[in-house]
Protein backbone atom coordinates (compact mmCIF):
# COMPACT_ATOMS: atom_id res chain seq x y z
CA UNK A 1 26.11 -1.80 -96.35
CA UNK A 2 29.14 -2.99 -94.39
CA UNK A 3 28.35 -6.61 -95.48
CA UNK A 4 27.68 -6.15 -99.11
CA UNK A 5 29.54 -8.08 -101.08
CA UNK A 6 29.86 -7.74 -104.87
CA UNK A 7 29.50 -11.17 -106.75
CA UNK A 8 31.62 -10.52 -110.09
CA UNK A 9 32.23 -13.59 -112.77
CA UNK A 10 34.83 -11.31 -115.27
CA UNK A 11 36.41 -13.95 -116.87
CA UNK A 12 35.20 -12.39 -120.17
CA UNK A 13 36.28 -8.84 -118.51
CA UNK A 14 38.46 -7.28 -121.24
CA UNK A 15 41.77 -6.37 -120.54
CA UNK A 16 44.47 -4.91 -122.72
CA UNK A 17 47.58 -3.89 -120.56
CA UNK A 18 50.88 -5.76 -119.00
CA UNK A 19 50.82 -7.73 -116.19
CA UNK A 20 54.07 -8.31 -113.79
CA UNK A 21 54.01 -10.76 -111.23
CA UNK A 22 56.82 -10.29 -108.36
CA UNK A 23 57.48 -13.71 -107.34
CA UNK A 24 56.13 -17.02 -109.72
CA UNK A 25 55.54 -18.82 -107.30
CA UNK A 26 52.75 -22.09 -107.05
CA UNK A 27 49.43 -18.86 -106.83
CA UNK A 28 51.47 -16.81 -108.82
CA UNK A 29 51.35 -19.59 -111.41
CA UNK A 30 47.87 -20.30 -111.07
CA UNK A 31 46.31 -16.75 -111.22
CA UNK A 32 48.75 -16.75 -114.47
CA UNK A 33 47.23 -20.03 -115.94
CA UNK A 34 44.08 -18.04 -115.58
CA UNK A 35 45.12 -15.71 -117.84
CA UNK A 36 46.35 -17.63 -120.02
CA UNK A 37 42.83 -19.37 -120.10
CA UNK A 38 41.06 -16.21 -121.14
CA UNK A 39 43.70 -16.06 -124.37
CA UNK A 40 45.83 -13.01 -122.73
CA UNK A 41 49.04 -13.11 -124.16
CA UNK A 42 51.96 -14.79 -122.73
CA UNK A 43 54.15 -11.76 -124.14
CA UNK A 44 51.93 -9.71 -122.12
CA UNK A 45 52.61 -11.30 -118.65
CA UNK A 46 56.64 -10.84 -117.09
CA UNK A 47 57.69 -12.61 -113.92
CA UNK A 48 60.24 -11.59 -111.84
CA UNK A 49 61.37 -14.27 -109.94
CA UNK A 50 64.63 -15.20 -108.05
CA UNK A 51 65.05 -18.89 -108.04
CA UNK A 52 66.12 -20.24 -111.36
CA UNK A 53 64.38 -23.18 -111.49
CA UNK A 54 61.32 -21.47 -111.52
CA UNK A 55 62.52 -19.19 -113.94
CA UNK A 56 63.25 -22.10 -116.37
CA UNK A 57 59.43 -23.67 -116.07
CA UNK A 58 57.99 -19.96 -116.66
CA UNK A 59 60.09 -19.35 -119.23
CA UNK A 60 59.16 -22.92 -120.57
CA UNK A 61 55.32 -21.61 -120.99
CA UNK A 62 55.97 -18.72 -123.00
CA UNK A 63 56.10 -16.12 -120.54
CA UNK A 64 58.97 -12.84 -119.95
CA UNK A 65 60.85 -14.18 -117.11
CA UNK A 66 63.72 -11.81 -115.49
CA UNK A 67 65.35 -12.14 -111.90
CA UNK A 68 65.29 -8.28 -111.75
CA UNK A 69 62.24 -6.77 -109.74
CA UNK A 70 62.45 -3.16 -111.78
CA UNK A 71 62.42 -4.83 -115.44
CA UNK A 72 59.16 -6.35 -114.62
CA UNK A 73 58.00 -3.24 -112.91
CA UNK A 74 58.75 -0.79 -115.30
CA UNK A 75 57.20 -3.15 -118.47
CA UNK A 76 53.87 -3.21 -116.73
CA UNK A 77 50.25 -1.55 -116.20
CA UNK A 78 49.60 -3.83 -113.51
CA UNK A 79 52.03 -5.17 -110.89
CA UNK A 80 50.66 -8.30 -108.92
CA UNK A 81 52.70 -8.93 -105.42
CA UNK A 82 53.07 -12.49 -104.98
CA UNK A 83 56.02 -12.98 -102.61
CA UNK A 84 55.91 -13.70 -98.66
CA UNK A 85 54.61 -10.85 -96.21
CA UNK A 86 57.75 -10.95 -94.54
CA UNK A 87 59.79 -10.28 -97.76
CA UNK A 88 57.14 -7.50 -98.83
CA UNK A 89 59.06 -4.38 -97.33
CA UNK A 90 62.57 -5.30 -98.55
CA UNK A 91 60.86 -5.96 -102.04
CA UNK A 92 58.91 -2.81 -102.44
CA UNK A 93 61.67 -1.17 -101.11
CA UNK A 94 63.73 -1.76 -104.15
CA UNK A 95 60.65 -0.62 -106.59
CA UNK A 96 58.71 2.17 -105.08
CA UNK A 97 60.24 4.69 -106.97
CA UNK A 98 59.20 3.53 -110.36
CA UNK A 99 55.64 2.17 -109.05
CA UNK A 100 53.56 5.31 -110.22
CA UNK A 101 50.84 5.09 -112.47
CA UNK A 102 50.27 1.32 -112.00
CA UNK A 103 47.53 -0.46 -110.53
CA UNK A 104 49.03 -2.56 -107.46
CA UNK A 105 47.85 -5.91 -106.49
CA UNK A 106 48.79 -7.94 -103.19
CA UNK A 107 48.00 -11.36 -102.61
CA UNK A 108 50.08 -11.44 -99.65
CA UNK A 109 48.10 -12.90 -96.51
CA UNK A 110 47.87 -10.26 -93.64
CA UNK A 111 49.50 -7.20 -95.21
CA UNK A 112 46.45 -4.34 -94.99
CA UNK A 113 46.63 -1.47 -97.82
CA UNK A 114 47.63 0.94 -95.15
CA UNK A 115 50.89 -1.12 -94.84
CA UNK A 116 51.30 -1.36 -98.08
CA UNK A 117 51.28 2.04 -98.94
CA UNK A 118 53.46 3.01 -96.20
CA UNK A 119 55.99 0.40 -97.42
CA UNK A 120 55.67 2.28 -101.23
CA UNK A 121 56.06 5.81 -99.68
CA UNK A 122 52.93 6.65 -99.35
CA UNK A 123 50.77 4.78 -103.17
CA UNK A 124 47.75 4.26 -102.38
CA UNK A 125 46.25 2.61 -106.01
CA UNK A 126 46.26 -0.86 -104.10
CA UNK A 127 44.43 -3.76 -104.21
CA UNK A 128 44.58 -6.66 -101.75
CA UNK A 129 43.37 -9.85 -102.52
CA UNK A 130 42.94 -13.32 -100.79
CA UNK A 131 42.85 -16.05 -103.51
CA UNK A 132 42.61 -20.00 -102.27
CA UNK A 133 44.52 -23.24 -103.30
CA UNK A 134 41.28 -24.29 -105.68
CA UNK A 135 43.08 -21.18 -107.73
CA UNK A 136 45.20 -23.83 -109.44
CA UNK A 137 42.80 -25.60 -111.16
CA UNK A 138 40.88 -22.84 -112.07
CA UNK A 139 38.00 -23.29 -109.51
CA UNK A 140 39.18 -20.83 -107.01
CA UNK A 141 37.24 -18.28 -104.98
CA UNK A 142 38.91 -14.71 -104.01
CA UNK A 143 38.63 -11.99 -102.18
CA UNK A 144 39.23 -8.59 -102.71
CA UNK A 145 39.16 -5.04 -100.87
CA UNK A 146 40.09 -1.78 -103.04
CA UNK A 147 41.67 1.06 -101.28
CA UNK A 148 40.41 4.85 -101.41
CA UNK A 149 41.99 6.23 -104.32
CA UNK A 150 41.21 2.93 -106.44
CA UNK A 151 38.43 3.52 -109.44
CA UNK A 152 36.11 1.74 -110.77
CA UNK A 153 38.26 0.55 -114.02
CA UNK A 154 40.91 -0.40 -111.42
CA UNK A 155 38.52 -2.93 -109.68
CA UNK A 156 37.71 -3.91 -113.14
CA UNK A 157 41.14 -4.87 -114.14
CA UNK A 158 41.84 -6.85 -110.71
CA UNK A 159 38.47 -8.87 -111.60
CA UNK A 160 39.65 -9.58 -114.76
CA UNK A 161 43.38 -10.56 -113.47
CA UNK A 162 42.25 -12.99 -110.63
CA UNK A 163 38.88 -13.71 -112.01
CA UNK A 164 40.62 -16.53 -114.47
CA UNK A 165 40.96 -18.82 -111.62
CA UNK A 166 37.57 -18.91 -109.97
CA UNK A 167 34.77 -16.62 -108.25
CA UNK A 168 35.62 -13.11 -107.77
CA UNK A 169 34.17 -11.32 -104.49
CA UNK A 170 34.43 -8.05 -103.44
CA UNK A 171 34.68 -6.89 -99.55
CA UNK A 172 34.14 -3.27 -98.65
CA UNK A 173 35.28 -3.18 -95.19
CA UNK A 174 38.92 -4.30 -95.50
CA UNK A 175 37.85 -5.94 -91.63
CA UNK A 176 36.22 -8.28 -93.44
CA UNK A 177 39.34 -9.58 -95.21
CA UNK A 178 39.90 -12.22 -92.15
CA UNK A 179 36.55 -13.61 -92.35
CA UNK A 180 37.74 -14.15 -96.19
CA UNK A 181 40.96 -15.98 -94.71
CA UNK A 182 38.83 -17.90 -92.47
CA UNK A 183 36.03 -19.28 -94.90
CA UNK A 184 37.85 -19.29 -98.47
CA UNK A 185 41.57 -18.82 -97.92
CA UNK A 186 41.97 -21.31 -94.89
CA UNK A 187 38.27 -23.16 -96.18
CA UNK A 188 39.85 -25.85 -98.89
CA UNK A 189 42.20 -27.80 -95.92
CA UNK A 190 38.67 -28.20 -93.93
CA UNK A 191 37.32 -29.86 -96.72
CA UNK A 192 40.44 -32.04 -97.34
CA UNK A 193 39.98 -32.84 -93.53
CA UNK A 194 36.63 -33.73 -93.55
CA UNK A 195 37.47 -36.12 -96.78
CA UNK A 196 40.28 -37.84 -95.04
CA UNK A 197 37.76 -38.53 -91.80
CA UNK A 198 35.42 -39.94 -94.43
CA UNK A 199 37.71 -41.94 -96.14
CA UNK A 200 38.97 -43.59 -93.03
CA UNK A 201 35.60 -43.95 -91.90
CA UNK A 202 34.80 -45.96 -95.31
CA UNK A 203 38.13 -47.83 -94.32
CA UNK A 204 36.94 -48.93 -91.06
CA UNK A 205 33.23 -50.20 -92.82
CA UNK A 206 35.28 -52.44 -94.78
CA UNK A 207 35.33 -50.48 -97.70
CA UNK A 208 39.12 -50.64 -99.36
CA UNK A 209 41.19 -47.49 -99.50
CA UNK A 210 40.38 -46.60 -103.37
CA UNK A 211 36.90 -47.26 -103.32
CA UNK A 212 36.67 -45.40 -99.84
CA UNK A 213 38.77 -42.35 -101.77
CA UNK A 214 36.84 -42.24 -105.23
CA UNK A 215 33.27 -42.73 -103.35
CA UNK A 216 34.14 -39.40 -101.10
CA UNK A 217 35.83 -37.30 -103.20
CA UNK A 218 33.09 -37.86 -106.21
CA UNK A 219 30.27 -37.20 -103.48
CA UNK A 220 31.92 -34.29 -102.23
CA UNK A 221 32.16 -32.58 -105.90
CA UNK A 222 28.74 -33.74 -106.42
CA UNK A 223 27.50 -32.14 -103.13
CA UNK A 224 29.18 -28.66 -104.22
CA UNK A 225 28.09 -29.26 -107.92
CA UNK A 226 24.47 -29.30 -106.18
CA UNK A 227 24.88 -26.37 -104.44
CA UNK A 228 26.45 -23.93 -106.79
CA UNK A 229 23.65 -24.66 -109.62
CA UNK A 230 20.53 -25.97 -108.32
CA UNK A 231 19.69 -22.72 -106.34
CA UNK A 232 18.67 -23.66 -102.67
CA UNK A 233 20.19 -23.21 -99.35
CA UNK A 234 22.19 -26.20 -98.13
CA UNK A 235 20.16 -26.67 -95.67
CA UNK A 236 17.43 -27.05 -97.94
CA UNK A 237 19.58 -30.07 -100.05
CA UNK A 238 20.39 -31.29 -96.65
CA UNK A 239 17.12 -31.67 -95.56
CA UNK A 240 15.98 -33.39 -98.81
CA UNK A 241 18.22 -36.18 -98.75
CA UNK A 242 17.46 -37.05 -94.99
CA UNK A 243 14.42 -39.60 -95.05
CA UNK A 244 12.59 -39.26 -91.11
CA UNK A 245 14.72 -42.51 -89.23
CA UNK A 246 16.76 -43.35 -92.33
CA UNK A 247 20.65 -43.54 -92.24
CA UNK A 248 21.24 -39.78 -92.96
CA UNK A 249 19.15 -38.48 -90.47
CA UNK A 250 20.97 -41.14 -87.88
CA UNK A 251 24.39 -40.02 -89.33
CA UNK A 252 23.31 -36.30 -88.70
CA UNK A 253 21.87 -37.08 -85.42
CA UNK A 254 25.15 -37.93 -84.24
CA UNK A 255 26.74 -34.68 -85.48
CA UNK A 256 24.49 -32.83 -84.10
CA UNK A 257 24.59 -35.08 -80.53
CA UNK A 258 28.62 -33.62 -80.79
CA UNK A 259 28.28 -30.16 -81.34
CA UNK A 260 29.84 -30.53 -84.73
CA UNK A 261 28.19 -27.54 -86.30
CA UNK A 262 29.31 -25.54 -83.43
CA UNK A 263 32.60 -27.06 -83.52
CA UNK A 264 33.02 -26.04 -87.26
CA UNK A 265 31.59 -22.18 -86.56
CA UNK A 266 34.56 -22.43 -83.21
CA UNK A 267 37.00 -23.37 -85.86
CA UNK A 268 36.60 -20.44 -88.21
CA UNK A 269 36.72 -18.33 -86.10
CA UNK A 270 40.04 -19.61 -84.39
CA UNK A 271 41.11 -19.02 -88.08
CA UNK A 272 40.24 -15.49 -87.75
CA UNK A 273 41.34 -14.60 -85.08
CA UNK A 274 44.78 -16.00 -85.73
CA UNK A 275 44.33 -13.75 -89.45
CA UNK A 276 44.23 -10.73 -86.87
CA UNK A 277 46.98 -11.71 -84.95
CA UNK A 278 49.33 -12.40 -87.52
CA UNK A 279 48.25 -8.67 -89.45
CA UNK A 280 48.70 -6.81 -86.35
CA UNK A 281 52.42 -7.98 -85.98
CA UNK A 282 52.96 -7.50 -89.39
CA UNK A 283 52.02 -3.68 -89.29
CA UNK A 284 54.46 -3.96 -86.03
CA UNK A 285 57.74 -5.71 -88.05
């Protein structure tokens, strides 16, 4: 079904093989602090990574840190793409012909596999993935499309990579990678703009700032808490904490009166639609 999508947890997925990272930067680091969670190796995880700085603090956690894109390359069984789109070409460039035989892994917003592979002469064992910020403290959700030629122990090791930092969802219409961007990649600032509405709100009811902050953000974790393990639709957990003409229901009354639900569905898809955009004038640079 165009729509399926595979739910996989594989933090327990075993894997045995090298991981390079091109680029250690801030989801570089996390998806690497999730494998480091699930005891893989620091000695079995190289970074190439330009900036020195950066260098230094991966270096300071254990990890094989070189400035050289080919060292990291040519020690690995998996090579995970972490730089900017716009840098993608000039950095495969320098690579492509010592890429074969490794399992390829993009988390670069907006590139498609097709690009990809034209950009490494023609690979096609790719992977493309859209983690979210949540990655970096382990409560992240991704998602991931596999190219033709990928197998079944490939999607098994890309689970096992990215799964460290979160939920690991499969797409298998690579379409369906912008509604990804839209809900999960883009989804975390919503939240963080719905807490800072709260928390002003709270403000304005007299509450003061700290009280205002740890009363939102605590009832937002405990909303999502709710959700993930007690097994019913949010509407359902909506609709049992709204008493018939108590304060939720006038709260939600309001929403409703402004169209917010429709607002938030308008939003998303803006988001999408400005995924598309940006993808199609990638595949024209």
């Amino acid at each position: 079904m165009l729509f399926q999508f595979f739910v996989e947890y594989m933090v327990n997925q075993e894997f045995n093989g090298k991981i390079a990272f091109i680029g250690g930067g801030n989801m570089a680091q996390a998806l690497i602090g999730g494998l480091l969670a699930q005891e893989i190796k620091a000695n079995r995880i190289i970074v190439a990574e330009p900036v020195m700085s950066l260098r230094e603090l991966l270096t300071d956690r254990g990890l094989n840190v070189t400035a050289d894109n080919r060292v990291a390359v040519v020690e690995a069984d998996v090579v995970v793409l972490a730089v900017k789109p716009q840098m993608m070409a000039e950095v495969l460039a320098g690579v492509r012909d010592i890429i074969d035989g490794r399992l390829v892994i993009s988390i670069a917003a907006g590139l498609t596999v097709q690009a990809l592979s034209k950009m490494l002469g023609g690979y096609q064992r790719i992977i493309r993935a859209m983690p979210n910020t949540p990655a970096l403290v382990q409560t992240g959700a991704t998602g991931l499309y596999a190219g033709a030629n990928v197998s079944e122990v490939d999607r098994q090791q890309a689970s096992a990579v990215l799964g460290g930092t979160g939920l690991v969802l499969w797409v298998e219409d690579e379409q369906l990678m912008h509604a990804v961007t839209a809900v999960s990649g883009s989804g975390p600032a919503y939240f963080f703009y719905w807490m800072e509405a709260m928390i002003a709100a709270g403000q304005q009811l007299g509450l003061s700032e700290q009280v205002a902050r740890d009363l939102t953000l605590q009832t937002a974790l405990g909303a999502a808490q709710m959700a993930i393990t007690g097994g019913e639709h949010p509407s359902k957990l909506r609709q049992n904490v709204t008493s018939p003409n108590g304060t939720t229901q006038a709260a939600l009354e309001s929403m409703a009166q402004h169209q917010v639900g429709e607002l938030i569905q308008q939003a998303l898809a803006a988001a999408a639609q400005r995924s598309e955009a940006l993808s199609s004038a990638l595949e024209r640079d």
